[in-house]
PDB file of N, CA and C in Angstrom:
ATOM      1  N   UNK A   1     123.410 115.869  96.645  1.00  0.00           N
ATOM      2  CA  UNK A   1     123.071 116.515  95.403  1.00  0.00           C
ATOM      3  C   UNK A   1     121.808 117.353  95.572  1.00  0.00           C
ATOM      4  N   UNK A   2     121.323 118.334  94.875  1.00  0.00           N
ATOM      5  CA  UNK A   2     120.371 119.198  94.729  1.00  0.00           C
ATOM      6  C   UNK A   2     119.137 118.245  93.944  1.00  0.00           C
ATOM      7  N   UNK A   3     118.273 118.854  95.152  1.00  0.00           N
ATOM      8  CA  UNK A   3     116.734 117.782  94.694  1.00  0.00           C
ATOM      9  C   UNK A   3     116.917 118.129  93.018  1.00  0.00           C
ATOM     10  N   UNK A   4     117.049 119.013  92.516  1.00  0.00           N
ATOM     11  CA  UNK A   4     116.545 119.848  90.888  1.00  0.00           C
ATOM     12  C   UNK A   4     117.239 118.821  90.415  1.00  0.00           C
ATOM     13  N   UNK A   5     118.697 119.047  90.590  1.00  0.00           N
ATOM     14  CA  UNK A   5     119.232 118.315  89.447  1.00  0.00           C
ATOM     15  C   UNK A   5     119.221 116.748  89.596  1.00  0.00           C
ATOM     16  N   UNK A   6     118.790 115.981  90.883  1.00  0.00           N
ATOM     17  CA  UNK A   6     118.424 114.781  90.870  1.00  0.00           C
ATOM     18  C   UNK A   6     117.037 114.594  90.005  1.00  0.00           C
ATOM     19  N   UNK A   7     115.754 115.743  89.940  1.00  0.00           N
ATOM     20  CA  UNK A   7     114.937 115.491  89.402  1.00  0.00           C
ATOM     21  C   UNK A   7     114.953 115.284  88.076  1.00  0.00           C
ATOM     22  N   UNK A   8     116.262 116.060  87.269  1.00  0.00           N
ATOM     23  CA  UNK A   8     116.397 116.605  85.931  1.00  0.00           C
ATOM     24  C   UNK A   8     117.205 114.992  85.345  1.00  0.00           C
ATOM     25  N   UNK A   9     118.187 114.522  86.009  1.00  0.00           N
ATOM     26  CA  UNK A   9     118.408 113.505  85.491  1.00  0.00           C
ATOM     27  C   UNK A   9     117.722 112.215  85.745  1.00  0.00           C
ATOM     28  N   UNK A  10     116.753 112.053  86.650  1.00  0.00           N
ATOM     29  CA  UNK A  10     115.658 110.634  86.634  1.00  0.00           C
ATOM     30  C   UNK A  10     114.601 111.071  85.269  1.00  0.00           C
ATOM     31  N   UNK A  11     114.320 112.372  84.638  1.00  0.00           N
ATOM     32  CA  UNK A  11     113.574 112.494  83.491  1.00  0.00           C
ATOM     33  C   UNK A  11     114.270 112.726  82.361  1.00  0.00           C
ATOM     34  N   UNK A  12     115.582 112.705  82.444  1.00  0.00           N
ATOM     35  CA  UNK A  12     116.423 112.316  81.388  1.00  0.00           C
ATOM     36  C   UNK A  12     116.718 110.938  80.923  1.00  0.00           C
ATOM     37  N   UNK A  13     116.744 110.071  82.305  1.00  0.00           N
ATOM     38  CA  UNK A  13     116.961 108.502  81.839  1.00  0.00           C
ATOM     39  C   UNK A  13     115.406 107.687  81.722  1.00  0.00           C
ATOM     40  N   UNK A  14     114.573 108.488  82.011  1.00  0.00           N
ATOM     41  CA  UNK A  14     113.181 108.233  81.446  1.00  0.00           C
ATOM     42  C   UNK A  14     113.053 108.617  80.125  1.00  0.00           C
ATOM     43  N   UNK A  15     113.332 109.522  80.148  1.00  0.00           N
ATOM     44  CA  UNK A  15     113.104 109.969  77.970  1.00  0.00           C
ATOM     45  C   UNK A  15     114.057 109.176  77.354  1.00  0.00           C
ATOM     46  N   UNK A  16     115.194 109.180  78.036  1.00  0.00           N
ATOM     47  CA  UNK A  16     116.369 107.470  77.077  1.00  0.00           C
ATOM     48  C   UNK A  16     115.508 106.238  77.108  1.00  0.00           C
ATOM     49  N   UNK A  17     114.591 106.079  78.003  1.00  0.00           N
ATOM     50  CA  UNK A  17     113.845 104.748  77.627  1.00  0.00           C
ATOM     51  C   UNK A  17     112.947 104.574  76.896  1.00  0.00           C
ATOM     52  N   UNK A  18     112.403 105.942  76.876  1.00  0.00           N
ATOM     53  CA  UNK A  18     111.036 105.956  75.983  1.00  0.00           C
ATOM     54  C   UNK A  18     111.794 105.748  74.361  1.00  0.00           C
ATOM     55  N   UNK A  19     112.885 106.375  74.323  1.00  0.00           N
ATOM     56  CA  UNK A  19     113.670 106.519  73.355  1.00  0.00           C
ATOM     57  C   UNK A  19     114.069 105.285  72.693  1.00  0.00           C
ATOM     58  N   UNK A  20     114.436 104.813  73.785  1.00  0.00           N
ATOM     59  CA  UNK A  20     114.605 103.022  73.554  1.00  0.00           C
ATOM     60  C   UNK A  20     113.722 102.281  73.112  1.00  0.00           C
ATOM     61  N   UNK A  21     112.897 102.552  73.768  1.00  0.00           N
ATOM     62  CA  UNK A  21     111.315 101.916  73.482  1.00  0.00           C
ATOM     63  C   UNK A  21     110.617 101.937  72.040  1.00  0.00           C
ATOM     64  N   UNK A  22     110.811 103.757  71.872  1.00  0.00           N
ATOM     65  CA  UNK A  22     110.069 103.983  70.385  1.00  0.00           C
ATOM     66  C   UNK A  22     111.247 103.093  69.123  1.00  0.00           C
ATOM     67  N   UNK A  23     112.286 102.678  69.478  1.00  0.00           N
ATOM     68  CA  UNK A  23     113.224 102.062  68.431  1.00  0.00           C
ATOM     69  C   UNK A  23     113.002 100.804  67.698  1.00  0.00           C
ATOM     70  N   UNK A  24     112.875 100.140  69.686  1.00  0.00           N
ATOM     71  CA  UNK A  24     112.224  98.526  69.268  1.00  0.00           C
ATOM     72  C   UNK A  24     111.448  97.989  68.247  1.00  0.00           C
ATOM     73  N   UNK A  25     111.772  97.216  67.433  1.00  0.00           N
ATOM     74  CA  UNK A  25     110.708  96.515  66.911  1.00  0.00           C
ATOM     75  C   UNK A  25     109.842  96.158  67.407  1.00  0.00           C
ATOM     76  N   UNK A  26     108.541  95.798  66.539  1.00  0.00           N
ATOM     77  CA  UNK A  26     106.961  95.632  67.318  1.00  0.00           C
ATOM     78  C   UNK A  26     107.357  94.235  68.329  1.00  0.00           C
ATOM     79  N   UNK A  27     108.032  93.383  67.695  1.00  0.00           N
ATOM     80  CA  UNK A  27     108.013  92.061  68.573  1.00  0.00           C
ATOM     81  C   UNK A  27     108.659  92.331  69.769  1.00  0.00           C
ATOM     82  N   UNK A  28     109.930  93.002  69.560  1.00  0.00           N
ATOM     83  CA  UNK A  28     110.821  93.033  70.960  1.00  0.00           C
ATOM     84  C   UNK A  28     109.687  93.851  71.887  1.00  0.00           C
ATOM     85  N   UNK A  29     109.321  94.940  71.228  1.00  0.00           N
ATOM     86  CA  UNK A  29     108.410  96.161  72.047  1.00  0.00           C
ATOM     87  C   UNK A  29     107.322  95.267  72.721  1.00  0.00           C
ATOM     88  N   UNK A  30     106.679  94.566  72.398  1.00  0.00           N
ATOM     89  CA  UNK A  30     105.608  93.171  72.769  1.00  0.00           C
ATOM     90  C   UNK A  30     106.110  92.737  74.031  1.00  0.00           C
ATOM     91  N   UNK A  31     106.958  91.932  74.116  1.00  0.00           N
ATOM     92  CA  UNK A  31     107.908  91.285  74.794  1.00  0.00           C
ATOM     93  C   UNK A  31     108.134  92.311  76.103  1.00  0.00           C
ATOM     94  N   UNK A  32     108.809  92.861  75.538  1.00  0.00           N
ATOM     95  CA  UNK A  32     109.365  94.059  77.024  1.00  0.00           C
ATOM     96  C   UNK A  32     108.284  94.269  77.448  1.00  0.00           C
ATOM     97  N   UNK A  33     106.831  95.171  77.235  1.00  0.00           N
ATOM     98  CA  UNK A  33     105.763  95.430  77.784  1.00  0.00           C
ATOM     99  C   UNK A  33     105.223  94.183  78.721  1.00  0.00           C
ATOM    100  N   UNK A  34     105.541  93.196  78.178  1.00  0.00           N
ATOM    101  CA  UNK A  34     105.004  91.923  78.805  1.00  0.00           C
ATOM    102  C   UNK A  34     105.803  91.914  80.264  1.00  0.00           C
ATOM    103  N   UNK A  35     106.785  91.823  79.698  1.00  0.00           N
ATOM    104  CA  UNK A  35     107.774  92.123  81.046  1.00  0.00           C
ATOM    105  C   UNK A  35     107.955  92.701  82.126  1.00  0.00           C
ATOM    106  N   UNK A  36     107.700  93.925  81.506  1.00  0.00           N
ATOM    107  CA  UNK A  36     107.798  94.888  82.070  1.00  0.00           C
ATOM    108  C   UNK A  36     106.009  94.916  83.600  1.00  0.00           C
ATOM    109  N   UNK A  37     105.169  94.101  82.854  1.00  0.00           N
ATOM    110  CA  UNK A  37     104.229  93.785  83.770  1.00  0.00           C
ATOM    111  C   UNK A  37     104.388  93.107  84.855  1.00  0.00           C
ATOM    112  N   UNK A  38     104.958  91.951  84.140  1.00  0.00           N
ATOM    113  CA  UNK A  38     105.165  90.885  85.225  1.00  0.00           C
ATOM    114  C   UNK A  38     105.770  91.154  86.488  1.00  0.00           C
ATOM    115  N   UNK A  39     106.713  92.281  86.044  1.00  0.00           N
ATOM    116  CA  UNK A  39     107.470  92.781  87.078  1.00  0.00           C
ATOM    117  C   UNK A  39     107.151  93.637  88.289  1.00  0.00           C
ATOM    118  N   UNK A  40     106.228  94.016  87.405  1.00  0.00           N
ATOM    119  CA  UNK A  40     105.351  94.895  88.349  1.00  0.00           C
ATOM    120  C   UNK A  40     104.385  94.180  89.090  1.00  0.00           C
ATOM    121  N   UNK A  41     103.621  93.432  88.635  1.00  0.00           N
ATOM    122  CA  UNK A  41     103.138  92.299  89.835  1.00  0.00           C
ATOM    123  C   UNK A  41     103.814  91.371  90.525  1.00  0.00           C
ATOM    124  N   UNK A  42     104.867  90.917  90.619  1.00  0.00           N
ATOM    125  CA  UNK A  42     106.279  90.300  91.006  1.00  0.00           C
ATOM    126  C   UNK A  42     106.210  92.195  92.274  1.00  0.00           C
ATOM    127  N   UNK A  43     107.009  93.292  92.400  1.00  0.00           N
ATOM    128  CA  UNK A  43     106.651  93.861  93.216  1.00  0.00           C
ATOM    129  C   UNK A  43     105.548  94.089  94.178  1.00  0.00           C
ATOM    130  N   UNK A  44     104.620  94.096  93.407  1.00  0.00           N
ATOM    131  CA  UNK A  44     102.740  93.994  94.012  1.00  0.00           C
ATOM    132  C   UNK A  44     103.305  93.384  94.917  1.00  0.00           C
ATOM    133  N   UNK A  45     103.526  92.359  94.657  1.00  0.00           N
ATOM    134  CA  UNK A  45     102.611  91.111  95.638  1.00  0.00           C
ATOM    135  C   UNK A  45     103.678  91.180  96.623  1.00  0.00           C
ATOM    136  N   UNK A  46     105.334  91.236  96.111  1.00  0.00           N
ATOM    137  CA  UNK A  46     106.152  91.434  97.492  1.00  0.00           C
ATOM    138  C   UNK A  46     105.989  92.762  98.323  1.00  0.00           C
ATOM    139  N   UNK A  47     105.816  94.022  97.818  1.00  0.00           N
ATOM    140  CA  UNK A  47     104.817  94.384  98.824  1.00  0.00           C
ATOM    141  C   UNK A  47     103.915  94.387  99.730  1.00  0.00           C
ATOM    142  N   UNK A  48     102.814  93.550  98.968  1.00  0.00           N
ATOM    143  CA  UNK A  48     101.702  93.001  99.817  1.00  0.00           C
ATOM    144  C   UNK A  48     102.229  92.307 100.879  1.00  0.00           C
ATOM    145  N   UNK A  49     103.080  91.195 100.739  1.00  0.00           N
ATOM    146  CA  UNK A  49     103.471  90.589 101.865  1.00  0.00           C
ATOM    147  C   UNK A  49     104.075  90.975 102.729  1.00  0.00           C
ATOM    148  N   UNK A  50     105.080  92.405 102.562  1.00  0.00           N
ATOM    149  CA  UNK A  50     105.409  92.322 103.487  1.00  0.00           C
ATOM    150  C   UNK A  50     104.913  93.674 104.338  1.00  0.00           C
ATOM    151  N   UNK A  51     103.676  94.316 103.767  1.00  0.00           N
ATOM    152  CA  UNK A  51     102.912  95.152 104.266  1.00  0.00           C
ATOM    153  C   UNK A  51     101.965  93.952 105.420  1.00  0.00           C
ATOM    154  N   UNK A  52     101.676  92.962 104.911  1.00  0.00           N
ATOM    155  CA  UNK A  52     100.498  91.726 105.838  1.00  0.00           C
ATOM    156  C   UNK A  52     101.430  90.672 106.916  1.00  0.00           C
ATOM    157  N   UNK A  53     102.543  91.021 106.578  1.00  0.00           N
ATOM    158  CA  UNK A  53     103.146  90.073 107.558  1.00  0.00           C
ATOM    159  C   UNK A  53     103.602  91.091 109.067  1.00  0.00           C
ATOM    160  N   UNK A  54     103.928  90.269 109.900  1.00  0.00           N
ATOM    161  CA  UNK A  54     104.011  91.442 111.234  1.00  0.00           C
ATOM    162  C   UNK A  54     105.350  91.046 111.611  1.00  0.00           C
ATOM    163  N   UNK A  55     105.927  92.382 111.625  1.00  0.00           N
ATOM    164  CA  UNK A  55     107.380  92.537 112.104  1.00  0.00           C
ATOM    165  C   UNK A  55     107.673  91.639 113.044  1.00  0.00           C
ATOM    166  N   UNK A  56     108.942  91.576 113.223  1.00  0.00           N
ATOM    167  CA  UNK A  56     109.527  90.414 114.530  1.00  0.00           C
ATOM    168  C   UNK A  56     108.918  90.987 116.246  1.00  0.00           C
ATOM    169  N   UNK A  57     109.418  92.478 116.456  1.00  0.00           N
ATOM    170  CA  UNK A  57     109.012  92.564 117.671  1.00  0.00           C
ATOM    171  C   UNK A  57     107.385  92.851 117.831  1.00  0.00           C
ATOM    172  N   UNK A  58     106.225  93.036 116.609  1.00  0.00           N
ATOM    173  CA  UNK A  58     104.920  93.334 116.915  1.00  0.00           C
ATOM    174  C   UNK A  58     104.565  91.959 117.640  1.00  0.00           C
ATOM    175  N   UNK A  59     104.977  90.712 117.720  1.00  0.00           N
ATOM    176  CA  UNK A  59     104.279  89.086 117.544  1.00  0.00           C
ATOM    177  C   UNK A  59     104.301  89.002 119.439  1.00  0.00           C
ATOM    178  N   UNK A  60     105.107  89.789 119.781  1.00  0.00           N
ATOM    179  CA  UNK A  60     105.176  89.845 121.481  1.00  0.00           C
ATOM    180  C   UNK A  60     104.782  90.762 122.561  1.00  0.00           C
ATOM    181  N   UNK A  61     104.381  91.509 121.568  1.00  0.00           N
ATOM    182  CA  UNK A  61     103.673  93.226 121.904  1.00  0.00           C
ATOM    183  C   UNK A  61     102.486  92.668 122.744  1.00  0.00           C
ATOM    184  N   UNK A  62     102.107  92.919 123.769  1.00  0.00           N
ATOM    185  CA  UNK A  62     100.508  93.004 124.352  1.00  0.00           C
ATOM    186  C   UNK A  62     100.130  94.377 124.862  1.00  0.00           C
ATOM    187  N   UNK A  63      98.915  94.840 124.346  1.00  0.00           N
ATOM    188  CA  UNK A  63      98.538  95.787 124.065  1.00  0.00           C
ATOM    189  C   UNK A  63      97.182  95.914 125.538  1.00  0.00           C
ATOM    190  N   UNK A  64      97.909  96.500 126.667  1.00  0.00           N
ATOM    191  CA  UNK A  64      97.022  96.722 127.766  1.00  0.00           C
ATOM    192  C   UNK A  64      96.242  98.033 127.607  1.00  0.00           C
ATOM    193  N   UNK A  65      95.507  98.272 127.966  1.00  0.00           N
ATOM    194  CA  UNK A  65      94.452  99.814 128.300  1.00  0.00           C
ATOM    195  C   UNK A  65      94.505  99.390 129.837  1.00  0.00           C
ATOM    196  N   UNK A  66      94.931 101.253 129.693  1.00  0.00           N
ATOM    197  CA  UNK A  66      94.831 101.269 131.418  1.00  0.00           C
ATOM    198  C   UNK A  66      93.818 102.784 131.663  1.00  0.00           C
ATOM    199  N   UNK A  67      92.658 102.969 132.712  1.00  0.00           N
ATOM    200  CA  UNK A  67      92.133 103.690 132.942  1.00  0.00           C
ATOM    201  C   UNK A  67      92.714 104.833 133.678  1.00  0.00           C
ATOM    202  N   UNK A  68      92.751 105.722 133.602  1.00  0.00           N
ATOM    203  CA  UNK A  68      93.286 107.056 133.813  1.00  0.00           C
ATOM    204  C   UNK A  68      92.254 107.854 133.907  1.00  0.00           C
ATOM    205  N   UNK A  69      92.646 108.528 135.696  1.00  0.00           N
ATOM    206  CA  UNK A  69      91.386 109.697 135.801  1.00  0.00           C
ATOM    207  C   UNK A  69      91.960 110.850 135.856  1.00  0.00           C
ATOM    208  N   UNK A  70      91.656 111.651 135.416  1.00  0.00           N
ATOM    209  CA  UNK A  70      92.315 113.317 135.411  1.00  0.00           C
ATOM    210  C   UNK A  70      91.619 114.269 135.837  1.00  0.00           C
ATOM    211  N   UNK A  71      92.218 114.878 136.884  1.00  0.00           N
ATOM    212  CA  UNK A  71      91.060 116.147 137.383  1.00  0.00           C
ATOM    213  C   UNK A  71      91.829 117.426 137.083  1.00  0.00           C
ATOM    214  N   UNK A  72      90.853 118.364 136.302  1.00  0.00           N
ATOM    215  CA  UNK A  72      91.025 119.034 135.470  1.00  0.00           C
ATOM    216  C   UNK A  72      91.260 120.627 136.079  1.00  0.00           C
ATOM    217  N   UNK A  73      90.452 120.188 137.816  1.00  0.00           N
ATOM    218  CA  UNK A  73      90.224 121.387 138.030  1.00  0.00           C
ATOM    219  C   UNK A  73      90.718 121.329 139.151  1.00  0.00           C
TER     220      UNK A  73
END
């Protein structure tokens, strides 16, 4: 699909939510916002982990320096 019209419909089903949103009653609207946090720290943090944890093949990696002389001229 064309980046445009992928862009045009992710801000179409964003304005249906806001849409949604402005409908809610204050309590439901409460609620969802609440939610809608949690969720987002529920991502955070699985992010975090798996940005801090080290892939399967890094744990066997050894990382030598080797000296190298180069003549230039």
């Amino acid at each position: 699909m064309n980046k445009e019209i992928i862009k045009k419909v992710i801000k179409i089903e964003k304005l249906k939510y806001e849409i949604i949103k402005d409908m809610l009653p204050e309590k439901a609207l409460s609620r969802l916002n609440k939610f809608e946090n949690e969720v987002v720290m529920v991502i955070k943090d699985i992010v975090i982990e798996i940005i801090n944890e080290p892939s399967e093949g890094e744990e066997n990696i050894v990382k030598d320096v080797k000296k190298v002389k180069v003549n230039f001229l």
